[in-house]
PDB file of N, CA and C in Angstrom:
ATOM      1  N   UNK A   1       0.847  -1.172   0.000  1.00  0.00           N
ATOM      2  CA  UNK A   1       0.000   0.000   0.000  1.00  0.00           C
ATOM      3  C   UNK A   1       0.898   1.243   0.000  1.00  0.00           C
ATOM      4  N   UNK A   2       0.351   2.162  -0.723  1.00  0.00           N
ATOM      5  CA  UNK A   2       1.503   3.460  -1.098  1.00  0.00           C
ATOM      6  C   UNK A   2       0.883   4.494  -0.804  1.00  0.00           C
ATOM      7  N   UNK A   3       0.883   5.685  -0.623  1.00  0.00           N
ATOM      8  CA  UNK A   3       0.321   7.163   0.185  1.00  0.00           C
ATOM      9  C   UNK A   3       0.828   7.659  -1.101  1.00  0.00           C
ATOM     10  N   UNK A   4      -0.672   8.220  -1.966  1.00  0.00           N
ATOM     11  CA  UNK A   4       0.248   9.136  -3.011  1.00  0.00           C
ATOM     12  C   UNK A   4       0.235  10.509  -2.325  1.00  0.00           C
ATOM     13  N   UNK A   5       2.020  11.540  -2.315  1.00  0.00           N
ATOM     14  CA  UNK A   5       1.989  12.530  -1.800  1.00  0.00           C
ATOM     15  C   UNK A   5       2.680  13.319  -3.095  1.00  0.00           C
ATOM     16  N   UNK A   6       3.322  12.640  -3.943  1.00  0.00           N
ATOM     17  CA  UNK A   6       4.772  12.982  -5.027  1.00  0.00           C
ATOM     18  C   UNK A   6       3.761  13.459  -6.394  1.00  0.00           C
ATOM     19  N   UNK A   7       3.715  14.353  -6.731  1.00  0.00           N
ATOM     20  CA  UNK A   7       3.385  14.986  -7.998  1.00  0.00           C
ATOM     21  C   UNK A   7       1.869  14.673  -7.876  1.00  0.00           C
ATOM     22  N   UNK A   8       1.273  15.255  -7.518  1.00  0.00           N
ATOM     23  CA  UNK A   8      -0.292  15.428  -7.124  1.00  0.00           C
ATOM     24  C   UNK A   8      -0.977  16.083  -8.234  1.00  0.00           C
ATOM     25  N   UNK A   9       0.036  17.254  -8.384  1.00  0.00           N
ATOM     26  CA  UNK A   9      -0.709  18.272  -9.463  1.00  0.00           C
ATOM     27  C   UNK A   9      -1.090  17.481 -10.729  1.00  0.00           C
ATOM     28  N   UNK A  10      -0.220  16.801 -11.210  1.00  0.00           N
ATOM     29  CA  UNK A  10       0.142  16.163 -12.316  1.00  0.00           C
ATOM     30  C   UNK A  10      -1.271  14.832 -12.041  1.00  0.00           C
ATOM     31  N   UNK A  11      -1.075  14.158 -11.297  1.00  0.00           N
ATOM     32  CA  UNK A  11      -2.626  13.339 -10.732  1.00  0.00           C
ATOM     33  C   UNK A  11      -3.664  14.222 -10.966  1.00  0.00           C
ATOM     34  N   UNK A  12      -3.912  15.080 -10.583  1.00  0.00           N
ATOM     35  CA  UNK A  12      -5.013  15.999 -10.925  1.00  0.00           C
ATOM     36  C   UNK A  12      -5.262  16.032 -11.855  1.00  0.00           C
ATOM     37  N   UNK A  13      -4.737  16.586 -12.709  1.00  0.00           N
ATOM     38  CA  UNK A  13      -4.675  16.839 -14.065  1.00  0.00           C
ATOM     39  C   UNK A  13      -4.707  15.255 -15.312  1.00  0.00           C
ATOM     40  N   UNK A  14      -4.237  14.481 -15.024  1.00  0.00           N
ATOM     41  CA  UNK A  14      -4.583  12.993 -15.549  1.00  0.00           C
ATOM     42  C   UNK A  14      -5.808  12.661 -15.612  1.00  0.00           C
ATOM     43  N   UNK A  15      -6.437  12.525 -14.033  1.00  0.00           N
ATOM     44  CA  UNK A  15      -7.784  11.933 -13.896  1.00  0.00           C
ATOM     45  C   UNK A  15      -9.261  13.118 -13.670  1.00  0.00           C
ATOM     46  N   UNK A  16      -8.413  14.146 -14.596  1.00  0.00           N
ATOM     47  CA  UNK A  16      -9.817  15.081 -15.319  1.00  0.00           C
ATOM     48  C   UNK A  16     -10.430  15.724 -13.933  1.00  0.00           C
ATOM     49  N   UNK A  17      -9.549  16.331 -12.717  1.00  0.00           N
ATOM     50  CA  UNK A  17     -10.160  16.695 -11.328  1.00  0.00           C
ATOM     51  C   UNK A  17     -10.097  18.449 -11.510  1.00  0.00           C
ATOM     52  N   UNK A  18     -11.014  19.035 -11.452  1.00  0.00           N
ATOM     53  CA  UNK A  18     -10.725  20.344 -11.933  1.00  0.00           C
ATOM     54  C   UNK A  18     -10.749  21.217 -10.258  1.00  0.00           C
ATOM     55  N   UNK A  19      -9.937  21.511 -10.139  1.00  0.00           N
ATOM     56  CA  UNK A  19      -9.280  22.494  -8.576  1.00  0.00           C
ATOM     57  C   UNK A  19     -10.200  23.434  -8.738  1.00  0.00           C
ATOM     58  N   UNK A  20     -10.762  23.495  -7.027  1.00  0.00           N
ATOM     59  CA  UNK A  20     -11.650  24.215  -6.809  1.00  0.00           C
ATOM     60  C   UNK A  20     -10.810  25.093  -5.951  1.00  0.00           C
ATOM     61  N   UNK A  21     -11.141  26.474  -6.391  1.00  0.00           N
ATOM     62  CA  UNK A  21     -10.437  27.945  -5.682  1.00  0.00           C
ATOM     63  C   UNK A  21     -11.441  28.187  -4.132  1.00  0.00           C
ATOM     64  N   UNK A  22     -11.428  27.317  -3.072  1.00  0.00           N
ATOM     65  CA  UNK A  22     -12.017  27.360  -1.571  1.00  0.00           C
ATOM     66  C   UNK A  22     -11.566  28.556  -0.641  1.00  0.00           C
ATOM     67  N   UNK A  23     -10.010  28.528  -0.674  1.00  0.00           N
ATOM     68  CA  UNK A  23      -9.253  29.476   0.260  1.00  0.00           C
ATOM     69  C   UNK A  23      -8.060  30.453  -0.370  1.00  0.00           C
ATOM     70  N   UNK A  24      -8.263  31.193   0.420  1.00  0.00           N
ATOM     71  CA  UNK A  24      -6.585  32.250  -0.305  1.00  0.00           C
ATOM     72  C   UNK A  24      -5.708  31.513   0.077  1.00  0.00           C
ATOM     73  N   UNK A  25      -5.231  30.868   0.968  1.00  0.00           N
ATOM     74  CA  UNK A  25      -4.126  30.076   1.273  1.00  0.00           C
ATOM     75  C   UNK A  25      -3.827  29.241   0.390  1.00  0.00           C
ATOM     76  N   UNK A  26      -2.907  29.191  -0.253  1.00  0.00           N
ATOM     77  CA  UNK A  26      -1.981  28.378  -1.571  1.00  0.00           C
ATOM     78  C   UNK A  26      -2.187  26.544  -1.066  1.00  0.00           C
ATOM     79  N   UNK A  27      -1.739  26.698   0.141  1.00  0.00           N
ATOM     80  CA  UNK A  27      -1.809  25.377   0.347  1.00  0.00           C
ATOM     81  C   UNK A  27      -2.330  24.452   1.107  1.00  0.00           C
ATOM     82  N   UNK A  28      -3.676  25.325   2.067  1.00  0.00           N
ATOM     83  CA  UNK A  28      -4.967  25.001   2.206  1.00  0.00           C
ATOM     84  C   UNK A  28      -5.505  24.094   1.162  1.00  0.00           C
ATOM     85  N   UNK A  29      -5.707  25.490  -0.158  1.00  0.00           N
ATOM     86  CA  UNK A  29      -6.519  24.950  -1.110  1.00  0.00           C
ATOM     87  C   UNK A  29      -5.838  23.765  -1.499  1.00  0.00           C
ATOM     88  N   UNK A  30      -4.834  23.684  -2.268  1.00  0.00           N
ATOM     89  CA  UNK A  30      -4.145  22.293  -2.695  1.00  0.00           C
ATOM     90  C   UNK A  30      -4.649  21.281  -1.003  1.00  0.00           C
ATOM     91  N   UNK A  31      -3.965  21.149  -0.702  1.00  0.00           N
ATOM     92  CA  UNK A  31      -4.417  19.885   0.335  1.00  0.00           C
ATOM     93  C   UNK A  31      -5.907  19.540   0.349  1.00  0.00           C
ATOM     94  N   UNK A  32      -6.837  20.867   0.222  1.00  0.00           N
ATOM     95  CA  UNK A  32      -8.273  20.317   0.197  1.00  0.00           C
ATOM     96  C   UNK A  32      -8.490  19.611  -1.234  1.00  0.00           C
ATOM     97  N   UNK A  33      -8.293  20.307  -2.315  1.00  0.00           N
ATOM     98  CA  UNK A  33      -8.352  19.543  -3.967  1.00  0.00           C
ATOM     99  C   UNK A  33      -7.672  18.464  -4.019  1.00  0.00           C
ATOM    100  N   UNK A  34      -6.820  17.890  -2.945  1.00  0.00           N
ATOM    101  CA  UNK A  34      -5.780  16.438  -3.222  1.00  0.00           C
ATOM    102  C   UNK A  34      -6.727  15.707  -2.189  1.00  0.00           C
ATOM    103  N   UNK A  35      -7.328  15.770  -1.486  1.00  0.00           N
ATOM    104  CA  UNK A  35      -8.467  14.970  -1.057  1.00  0.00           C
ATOM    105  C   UNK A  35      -9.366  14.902  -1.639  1.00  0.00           C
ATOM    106  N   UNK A  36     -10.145  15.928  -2.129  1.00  0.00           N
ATOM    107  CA  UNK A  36     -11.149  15.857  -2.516  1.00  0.00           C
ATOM    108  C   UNK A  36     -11.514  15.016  -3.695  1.00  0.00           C
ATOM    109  N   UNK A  37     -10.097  15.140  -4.735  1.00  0.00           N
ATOM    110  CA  UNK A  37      -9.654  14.363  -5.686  1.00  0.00           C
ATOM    111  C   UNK A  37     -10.203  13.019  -5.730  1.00  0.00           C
ATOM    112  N   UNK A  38      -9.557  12.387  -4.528  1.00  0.00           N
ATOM    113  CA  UNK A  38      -9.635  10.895  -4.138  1.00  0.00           C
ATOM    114  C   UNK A  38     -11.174  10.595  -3.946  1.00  0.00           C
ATOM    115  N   UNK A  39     -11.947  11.567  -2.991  1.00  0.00           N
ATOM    116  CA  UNK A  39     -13.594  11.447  -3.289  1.00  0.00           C
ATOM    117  C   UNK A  39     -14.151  11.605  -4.624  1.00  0.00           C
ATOM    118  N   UNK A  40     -13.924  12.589  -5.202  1.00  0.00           N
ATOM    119  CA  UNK A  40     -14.616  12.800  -6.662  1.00  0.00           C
ATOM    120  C   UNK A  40     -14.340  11.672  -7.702  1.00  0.00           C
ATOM    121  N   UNK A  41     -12.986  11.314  -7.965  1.00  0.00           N
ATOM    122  CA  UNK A  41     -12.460  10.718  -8.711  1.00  0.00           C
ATOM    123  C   UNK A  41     -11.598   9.300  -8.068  1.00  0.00           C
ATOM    124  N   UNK A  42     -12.373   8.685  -7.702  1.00  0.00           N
ATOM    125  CA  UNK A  42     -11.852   7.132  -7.101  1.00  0.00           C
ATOM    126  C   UNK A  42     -11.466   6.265  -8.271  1.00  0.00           C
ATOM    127  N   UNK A  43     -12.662   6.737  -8.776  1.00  0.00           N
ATOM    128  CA  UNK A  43     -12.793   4.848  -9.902  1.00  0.00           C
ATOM    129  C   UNK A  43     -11.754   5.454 -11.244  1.00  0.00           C
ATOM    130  N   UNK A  44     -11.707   6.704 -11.599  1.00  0.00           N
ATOM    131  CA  UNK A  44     -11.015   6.930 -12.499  1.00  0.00           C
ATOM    132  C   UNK A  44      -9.028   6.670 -12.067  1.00  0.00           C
ATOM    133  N   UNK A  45      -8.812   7.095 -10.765  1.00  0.00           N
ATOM    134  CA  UNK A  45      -7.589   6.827 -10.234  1.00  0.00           C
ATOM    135  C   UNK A  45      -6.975   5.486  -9.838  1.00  0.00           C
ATOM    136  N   UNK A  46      -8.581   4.570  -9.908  1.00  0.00           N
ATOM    137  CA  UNK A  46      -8.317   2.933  -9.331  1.00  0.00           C
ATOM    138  C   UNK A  46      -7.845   2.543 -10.608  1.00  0.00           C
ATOM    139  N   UNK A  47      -8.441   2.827 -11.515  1.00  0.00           N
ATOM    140  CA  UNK A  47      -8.641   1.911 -13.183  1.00  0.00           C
ATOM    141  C   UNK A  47      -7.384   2.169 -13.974  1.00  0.00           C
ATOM    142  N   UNK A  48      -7.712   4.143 -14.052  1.00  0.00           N
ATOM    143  CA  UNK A  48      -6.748   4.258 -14.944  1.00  0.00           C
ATOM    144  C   UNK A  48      -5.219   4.443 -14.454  1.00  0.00           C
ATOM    145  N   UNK A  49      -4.876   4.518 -13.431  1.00  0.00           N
ATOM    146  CA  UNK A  49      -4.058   4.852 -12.569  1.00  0.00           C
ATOM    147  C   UNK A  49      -3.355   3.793 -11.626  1.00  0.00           C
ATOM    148  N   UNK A  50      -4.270   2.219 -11.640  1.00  0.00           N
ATOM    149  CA  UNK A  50      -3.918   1.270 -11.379  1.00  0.00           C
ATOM    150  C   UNK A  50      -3.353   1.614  -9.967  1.00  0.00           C
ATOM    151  N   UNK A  51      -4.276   1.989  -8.999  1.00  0.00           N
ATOM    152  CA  UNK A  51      -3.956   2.005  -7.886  1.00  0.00           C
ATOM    153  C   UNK A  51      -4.897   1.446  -7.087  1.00  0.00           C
ATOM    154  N   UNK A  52      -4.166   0.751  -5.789  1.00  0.00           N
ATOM    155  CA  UNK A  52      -5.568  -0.508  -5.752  1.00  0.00           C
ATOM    156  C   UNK A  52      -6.270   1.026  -3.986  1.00  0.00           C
ATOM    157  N   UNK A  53      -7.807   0.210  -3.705  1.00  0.00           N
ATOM    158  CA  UNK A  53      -8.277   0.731  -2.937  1.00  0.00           C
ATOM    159  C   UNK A  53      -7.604   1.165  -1.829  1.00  0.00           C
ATOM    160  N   UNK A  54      -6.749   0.313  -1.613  1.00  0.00           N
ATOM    161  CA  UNK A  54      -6.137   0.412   0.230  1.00  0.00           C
ATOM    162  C   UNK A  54      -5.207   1.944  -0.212  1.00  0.00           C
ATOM    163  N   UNK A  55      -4.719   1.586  -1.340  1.00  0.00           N
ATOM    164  CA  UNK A  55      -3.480   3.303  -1.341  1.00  0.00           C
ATOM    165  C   UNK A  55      -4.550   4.377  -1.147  1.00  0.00           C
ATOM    166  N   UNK A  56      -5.921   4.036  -1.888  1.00  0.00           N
ATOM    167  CA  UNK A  56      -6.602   5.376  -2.365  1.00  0.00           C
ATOM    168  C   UNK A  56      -7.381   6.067  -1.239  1.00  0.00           C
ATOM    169  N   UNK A  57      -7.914   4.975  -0.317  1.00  0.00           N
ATOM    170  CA  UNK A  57      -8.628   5.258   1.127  1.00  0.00           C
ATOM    171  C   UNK A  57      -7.065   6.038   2.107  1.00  0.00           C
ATOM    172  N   UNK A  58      -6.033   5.443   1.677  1.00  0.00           N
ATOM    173  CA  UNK A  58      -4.944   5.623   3.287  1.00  0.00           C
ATOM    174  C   UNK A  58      -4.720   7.270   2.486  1.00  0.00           C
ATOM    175  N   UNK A  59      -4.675   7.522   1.386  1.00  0.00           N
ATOM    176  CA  UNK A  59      -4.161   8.636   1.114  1.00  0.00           C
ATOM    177  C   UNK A  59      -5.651   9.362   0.883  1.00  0.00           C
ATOM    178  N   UNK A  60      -6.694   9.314   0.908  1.00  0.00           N
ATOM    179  CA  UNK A  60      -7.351  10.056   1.101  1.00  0.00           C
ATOM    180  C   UNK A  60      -7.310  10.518   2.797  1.00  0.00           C
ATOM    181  N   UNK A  61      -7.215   9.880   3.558  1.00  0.00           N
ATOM    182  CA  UNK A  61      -6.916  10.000   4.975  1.00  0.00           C
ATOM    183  C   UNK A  61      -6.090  10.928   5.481  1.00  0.00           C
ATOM    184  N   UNK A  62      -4.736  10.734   4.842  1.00  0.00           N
ATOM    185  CA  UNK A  62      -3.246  11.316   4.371  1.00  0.00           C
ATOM    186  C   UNK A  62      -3.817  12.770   4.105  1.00  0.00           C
ATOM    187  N   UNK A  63      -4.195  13.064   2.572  1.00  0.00           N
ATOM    188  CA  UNK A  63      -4.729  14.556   2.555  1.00  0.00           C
ATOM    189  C   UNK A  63      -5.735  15.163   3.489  1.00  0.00           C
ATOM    190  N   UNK A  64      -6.860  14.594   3.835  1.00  0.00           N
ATOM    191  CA  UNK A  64      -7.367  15.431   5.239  1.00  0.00           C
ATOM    192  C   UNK A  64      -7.294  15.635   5.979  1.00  0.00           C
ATOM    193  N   UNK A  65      -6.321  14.626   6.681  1.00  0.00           N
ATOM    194  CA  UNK A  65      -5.365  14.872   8.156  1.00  0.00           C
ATOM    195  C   UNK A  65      -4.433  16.350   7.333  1.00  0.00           C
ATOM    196  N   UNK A  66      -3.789  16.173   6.540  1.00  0.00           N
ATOM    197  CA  UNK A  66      -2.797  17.330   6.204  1.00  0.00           C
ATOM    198  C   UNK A  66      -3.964  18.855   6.171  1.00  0.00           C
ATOM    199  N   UNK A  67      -4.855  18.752   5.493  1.00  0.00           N
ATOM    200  CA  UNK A  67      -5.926  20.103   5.325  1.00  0.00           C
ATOM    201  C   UNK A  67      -6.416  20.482   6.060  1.00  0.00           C
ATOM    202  N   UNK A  68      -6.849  19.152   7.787  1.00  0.00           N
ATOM    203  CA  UNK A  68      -7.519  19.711   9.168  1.00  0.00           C
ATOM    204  C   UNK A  68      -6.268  20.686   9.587  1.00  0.00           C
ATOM    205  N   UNK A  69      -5.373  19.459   9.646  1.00  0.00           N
ATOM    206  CA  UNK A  69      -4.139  20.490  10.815  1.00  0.00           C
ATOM    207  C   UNK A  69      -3.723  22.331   9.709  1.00  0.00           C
ATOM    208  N   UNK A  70      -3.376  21.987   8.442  1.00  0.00           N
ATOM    209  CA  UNK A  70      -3.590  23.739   8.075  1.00  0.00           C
ATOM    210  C   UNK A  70      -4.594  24.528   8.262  1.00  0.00           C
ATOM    211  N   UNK A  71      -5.538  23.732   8.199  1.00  0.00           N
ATOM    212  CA  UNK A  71      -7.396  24.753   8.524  1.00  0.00           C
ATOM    213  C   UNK A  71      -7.500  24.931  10.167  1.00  0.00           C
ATOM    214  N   UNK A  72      -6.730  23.867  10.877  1.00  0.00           N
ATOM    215  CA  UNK A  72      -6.710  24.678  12.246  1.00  0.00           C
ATOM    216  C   UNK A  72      -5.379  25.537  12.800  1.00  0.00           C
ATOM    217  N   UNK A  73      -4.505  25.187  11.760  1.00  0.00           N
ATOM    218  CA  UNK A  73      -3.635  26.621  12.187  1.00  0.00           C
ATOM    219  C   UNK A  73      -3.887  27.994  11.940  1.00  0.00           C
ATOM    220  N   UNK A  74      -4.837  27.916  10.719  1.00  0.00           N
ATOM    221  CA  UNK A  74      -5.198  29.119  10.186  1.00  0.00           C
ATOM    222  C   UNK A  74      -6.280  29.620  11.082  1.00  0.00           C
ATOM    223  N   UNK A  75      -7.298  29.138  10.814  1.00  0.00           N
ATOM    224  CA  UNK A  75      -8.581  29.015  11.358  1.00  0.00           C
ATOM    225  C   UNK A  75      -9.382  28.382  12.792  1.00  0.00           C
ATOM    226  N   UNK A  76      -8.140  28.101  13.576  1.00  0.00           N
ATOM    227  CA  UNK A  76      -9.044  26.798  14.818  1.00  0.00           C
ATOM    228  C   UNK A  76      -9.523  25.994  14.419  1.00  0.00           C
ATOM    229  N   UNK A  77     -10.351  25.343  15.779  1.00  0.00           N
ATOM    230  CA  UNK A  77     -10.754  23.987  15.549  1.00  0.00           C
ATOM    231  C   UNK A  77     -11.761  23.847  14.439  1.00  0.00           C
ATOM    232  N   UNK A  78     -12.114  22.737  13.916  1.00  0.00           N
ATOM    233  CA  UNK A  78     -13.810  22.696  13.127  1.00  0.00           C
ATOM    234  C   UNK A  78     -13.618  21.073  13.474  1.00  0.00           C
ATOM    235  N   UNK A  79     -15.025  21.220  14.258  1.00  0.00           N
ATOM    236  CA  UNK A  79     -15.582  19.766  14.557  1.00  0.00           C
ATOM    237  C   UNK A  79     -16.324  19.170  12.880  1.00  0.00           C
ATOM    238  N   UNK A  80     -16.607  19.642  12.229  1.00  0.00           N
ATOM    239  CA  UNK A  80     -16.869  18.924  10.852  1.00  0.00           C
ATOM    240  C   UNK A  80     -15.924  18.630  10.189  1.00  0.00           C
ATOM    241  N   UNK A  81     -14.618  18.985  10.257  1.00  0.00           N
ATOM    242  CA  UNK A  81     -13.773  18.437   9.649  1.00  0.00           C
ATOM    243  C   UNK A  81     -13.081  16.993  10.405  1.00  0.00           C
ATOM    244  N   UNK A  82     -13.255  17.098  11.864  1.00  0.00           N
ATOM    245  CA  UNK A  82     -12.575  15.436  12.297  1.00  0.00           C
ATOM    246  C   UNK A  82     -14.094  14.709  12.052  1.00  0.00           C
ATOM    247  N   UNK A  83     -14.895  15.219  12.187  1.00  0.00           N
ATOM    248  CA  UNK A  83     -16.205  14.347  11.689  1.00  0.00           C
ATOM    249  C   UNK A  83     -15.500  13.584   9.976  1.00  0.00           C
ATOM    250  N   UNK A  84     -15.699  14.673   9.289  1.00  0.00           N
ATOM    251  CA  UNK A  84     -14.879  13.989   8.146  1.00  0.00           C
ATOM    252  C   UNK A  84     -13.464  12.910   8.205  1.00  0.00           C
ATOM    253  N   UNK A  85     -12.962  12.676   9.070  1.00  0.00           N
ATOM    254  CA  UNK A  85     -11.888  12.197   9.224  1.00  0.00           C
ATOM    255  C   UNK A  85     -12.306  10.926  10.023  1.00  0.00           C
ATOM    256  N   UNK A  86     -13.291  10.926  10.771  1.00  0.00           N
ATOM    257  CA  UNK A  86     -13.688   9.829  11.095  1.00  0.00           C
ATOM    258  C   UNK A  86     -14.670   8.993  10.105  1.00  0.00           C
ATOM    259  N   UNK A  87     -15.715   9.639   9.316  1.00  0.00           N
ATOM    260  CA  UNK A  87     -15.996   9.225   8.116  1.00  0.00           C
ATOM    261  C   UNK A  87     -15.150   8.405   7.256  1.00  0.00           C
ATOM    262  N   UNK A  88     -13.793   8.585   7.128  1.00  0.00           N
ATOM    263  CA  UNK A  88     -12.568   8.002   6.154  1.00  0.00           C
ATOM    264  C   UNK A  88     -12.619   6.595   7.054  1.00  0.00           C
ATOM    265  N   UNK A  89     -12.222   6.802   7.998  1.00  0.00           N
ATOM    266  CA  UNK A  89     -11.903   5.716   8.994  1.00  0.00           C
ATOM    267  C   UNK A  89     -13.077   4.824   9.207  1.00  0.00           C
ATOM    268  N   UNK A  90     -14.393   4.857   8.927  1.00  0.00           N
ATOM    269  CA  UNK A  90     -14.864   4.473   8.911  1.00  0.00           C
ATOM    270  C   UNK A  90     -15.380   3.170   7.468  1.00  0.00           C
ATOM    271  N   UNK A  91     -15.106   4.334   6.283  1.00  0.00           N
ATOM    272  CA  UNK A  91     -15.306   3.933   5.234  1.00  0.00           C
ATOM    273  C   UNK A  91     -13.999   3.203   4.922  1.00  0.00           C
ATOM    274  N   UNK A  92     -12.967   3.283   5.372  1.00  0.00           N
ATOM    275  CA  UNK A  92     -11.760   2.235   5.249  1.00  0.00           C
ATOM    276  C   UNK A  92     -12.008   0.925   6.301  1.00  0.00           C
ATOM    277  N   UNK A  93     -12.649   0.744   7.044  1.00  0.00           N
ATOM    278  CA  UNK A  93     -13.143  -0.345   7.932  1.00  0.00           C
ATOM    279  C   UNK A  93     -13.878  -1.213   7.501  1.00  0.00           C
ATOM    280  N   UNK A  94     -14.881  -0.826   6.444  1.00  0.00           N
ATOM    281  CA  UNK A  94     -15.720  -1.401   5.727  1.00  0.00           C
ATOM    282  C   UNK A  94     -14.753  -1.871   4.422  1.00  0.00           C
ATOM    283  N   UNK A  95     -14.182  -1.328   3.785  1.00  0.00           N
ATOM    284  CA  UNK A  95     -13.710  -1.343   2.283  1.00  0.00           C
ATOM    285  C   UNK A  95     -12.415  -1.796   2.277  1.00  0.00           C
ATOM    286  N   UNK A  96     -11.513  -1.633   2.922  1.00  0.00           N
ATOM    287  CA  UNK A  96      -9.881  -2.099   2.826  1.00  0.00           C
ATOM    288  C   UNK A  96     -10.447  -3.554   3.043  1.00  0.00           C
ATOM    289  N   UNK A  97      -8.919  -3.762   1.960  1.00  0.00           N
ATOM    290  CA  UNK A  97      -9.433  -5.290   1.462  1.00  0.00           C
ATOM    291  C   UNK A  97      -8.419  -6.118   2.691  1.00  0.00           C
ATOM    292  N   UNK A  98      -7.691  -5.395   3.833  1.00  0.00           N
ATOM    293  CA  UNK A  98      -7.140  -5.993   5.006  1.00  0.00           C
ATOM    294  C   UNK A  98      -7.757  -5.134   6.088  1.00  0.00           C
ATOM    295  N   UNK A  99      -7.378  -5.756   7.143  1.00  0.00           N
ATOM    296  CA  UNK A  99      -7.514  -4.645   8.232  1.00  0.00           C
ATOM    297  C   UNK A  99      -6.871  -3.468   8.751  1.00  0.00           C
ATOM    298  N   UNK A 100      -7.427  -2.024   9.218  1.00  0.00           N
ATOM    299  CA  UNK A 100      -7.331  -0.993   9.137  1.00  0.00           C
ATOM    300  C   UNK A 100      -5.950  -1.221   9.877  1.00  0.00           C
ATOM    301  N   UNK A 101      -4.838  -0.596   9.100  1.00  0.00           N
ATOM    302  CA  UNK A 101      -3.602  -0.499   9.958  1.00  0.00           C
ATOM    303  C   UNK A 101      -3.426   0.917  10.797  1.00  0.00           C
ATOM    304  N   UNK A 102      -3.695   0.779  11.914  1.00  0.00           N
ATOM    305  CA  UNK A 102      -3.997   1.997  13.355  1.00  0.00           C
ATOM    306  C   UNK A 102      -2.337   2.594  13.459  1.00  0.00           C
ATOM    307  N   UNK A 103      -1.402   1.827  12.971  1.00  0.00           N
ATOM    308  CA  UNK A 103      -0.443   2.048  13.315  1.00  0.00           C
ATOM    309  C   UNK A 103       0.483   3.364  11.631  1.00  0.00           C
ATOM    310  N   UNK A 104      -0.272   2.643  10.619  1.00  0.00           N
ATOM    311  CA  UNK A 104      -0.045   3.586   9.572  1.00  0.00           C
ATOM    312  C   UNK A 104      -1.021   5.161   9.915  1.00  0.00           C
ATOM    313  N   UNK A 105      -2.215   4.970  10.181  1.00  0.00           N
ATOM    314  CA  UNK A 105      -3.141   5.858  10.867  1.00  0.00           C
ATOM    315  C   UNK A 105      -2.276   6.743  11.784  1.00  0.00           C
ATOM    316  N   UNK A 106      -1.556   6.555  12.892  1.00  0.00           N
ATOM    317  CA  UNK A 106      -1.000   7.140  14.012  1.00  0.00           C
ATOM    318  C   UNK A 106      -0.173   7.644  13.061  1.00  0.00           C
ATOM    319  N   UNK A 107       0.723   7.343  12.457  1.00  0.00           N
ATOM    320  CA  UNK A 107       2.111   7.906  11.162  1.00  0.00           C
ATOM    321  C   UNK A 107       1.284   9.030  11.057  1.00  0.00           C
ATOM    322  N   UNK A 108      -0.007   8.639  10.125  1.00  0.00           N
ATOM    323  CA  UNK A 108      -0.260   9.919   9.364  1.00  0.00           C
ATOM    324  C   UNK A 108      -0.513  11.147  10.049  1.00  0.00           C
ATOM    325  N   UNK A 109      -1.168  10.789  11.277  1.00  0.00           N
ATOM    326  CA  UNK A 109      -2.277  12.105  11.957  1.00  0.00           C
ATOM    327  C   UNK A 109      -0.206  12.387  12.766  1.00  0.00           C
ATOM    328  N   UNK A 110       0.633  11.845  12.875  1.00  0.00           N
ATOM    329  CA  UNK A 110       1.995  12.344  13.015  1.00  0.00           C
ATOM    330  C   UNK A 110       2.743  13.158  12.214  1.00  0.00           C
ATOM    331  N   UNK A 111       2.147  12.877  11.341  1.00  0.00           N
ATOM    332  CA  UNK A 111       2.888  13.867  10.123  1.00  0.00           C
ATOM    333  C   UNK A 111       4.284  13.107  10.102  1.00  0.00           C
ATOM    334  N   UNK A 112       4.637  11.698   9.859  1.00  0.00           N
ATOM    335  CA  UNK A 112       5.850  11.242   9.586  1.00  0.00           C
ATOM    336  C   UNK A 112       5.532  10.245   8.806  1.00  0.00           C
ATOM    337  N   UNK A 113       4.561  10.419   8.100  1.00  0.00           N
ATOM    338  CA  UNK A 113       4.777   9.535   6.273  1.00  0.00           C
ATOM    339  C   UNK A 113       4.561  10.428   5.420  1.00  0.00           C
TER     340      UNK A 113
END
């Protein structure tokens, strides 16, 4: 299982994801469009992109953990956004084709993958 973090823009732009302008912050917005990506555009990134579910759920995880912690440095807390984050975790409980690794989870919300 792989965390896509390396040339995102370029992912974007492959699987037809058109960046939505949300925040003035440069890289707010990117972190929210590299998640959002993974919601909008799953099946096009599974197929054509040959990436299996488990990368696409852990790195959707990956980008919203990265977009809470900038949206609460900028902005404070927002309880709808760990709502969203538990949503992931949830929907990876059901769908990963192994069991949820808590320990890749802890990495991410660490910011050391």
């Amino acid at each position: 299982m792989k965390i896509l973090k390396e040339e995102m823009d370029k992912l974007l732009i492959e699987v037809n994801y058109q960046k939505k302008i949300e925040f003035e912050d440069n890289d707010l917005n990117n972190f929210y469009n590299y998640w959002w990506c993974f919601n909008e555009k799953e099946d096009e990134i599974q197929n054509e992109k040959n990436v299996s579910i488990d990368s696409i759920l852990y790195t959707k995880y990956y980008w919203c953990t990265r977009y809470k912690e900038k949206y609460e440095q900028l902005y404070g807390f927002d309880a709808g956004i760990e709502q969203q984050q538990y949503k992931i975790i949830e929907e990876m409980q059901i769908r990963l084709t192994e069991n949820l690794d808590w320990n890749t989870i802890n990495l991410i919300e660490q910011n050391k993958i």
